[in-house]
Every structure is written in structure tokens, then in C-alpha cells.
C-alpha atoms as a PDB file:
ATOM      1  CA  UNK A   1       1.484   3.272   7.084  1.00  0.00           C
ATOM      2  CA  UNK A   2       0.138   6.494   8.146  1.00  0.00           C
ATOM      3  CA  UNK A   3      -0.284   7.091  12.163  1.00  0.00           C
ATOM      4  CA  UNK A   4      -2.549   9.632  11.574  1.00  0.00           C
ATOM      5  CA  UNK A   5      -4.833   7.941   9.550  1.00  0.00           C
ATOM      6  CA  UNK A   6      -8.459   7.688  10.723  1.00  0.00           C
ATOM      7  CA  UNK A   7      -9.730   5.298   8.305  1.00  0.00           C
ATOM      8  CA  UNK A   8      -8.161   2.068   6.744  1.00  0.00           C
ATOM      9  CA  UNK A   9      -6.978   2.466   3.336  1.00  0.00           C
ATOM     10  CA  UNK A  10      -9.607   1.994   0.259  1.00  0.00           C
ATOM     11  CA  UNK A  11      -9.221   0.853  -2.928  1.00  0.00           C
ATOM     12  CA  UNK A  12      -9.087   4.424  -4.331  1.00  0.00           C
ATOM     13  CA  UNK A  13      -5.583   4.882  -2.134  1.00  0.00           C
ATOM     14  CA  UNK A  14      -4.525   1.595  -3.633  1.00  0.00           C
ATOM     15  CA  UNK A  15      -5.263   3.111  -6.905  1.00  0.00           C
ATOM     16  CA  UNK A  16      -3.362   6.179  -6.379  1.00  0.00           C
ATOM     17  CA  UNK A  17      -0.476   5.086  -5.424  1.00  0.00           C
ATOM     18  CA  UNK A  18      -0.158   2.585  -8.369  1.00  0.00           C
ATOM     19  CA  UNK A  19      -0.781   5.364 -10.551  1.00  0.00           C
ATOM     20  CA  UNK A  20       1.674   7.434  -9.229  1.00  0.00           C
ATOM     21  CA  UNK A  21       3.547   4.266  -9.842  1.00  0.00           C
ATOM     22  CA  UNK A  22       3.056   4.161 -13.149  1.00  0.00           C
ATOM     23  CA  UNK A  23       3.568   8.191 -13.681  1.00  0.00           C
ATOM     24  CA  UNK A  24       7.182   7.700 -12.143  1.00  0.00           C
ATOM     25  CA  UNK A  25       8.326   4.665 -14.410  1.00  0.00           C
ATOM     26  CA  UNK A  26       9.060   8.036 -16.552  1.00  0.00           C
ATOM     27  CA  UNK A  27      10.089  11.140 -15.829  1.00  0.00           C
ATOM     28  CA  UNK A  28       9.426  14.416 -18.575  1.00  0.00           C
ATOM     29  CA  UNK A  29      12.211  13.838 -20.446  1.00  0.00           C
ATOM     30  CA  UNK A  30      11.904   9.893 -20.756  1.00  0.00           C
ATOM     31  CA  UNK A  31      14.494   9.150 -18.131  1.00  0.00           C
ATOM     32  CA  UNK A  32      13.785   6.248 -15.789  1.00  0.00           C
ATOM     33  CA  UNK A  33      12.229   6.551 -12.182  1.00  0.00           C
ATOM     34  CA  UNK A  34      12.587   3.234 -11.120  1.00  0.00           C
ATOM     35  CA  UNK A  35      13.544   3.966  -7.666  1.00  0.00           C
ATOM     36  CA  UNK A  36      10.377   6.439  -7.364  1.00  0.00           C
ATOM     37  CA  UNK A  37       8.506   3.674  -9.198  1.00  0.00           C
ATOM     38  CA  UNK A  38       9.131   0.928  -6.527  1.00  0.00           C
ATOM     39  CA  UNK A  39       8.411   3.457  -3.945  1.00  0.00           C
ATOM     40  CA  UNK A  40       5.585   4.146  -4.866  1.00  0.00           C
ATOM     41  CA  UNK A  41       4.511  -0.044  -5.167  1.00  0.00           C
ATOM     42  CA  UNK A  42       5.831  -0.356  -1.973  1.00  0.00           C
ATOM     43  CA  UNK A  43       3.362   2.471  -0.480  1.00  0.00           C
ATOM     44  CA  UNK A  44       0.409   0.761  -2.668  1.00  0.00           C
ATOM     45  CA  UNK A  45       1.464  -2.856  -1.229  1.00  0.00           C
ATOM     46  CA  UNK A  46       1.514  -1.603   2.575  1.00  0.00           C
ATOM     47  CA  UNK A  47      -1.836   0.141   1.419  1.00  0.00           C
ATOM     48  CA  UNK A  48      -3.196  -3.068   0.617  1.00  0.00           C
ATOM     49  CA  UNK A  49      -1.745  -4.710   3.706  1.00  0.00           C
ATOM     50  CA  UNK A  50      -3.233  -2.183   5.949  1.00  0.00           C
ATOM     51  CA  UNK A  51      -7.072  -2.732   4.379  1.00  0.00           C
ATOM     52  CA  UNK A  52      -6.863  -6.492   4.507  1.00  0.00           C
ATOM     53  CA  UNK A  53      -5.649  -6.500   8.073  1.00  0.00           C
ATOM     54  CA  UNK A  54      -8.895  -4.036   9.202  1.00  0.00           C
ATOM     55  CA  UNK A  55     -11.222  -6.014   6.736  1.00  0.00           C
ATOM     56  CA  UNK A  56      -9.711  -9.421   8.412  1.00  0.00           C
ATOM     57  CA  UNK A  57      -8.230  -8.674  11.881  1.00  0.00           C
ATOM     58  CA  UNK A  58      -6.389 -11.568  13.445  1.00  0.00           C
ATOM     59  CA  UNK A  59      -7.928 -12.988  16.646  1.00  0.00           C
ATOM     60  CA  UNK A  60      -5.420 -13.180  19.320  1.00  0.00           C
ATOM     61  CA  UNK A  61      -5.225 -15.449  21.619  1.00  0.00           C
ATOM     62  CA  UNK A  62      -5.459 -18.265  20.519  1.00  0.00           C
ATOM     63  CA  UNK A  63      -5.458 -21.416  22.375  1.00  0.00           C
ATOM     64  CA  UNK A  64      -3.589 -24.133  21.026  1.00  0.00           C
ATOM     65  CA  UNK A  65      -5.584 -27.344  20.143  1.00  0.00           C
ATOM     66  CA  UNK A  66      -5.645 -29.898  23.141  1.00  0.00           C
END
């Protein structure tokens, strides 16, 4: 998550990063990137995180039920 960010994350960041995803399961020469691949599904999945938690924020405090 970015600390500098001004907006929340869109789908078009989501996108990117799964793309980049997908570019890294292979490198030029057909060698695999998985570790750059999960990266990069990790990034997209805190991406996602971060949208849903500004689209739905939590509302704290609650009071328990009586």
C-alpha cells in the first residue's frame, strides 16, 4: 500500500498489476518468474484490499448488543 497515494486504488491498478503478473510468469528467454509473478499478485491483492476498504469502510465503535 502506497502512503503517498491520494486516491484509493481502481480497477485499472488492479489490472496492471495482474498484468504485470502475467508478463513475469515468463521472462525473454522462457525462464520462470514465479517469484516476480507472486509479487506482483500480492501487490494486485493489497490493491484490491485497499479499494474495498475505501468503498466499504468499517464503522468503529461499535457497541456490543445489550
Amino acid at each position: 500500500m502506497s502512503t503517498q497515494a491520494t486516491r484509493p486504488p481502481d480497477i485499472a491498478d488492479i489490472r496492471k498489476q495482474l498484468g504485470l503478473a502475467a508478463r513475469h510468469l515468463t521472462a525473454a528467454n522462457g525462464e520462470l518468474r514465479a517469484d516476480r509473478c507472486i509479487s506482483q499478485i500480492i501487490y494486485a491483492l493489497t490493491f484490491t484490499l485497499e479499494a474495498l476498504w475505501s468503498a466499504f469502510p468499517p464503522e468503529y465503535p461499535k457497541e456490543p448488543a445489550p
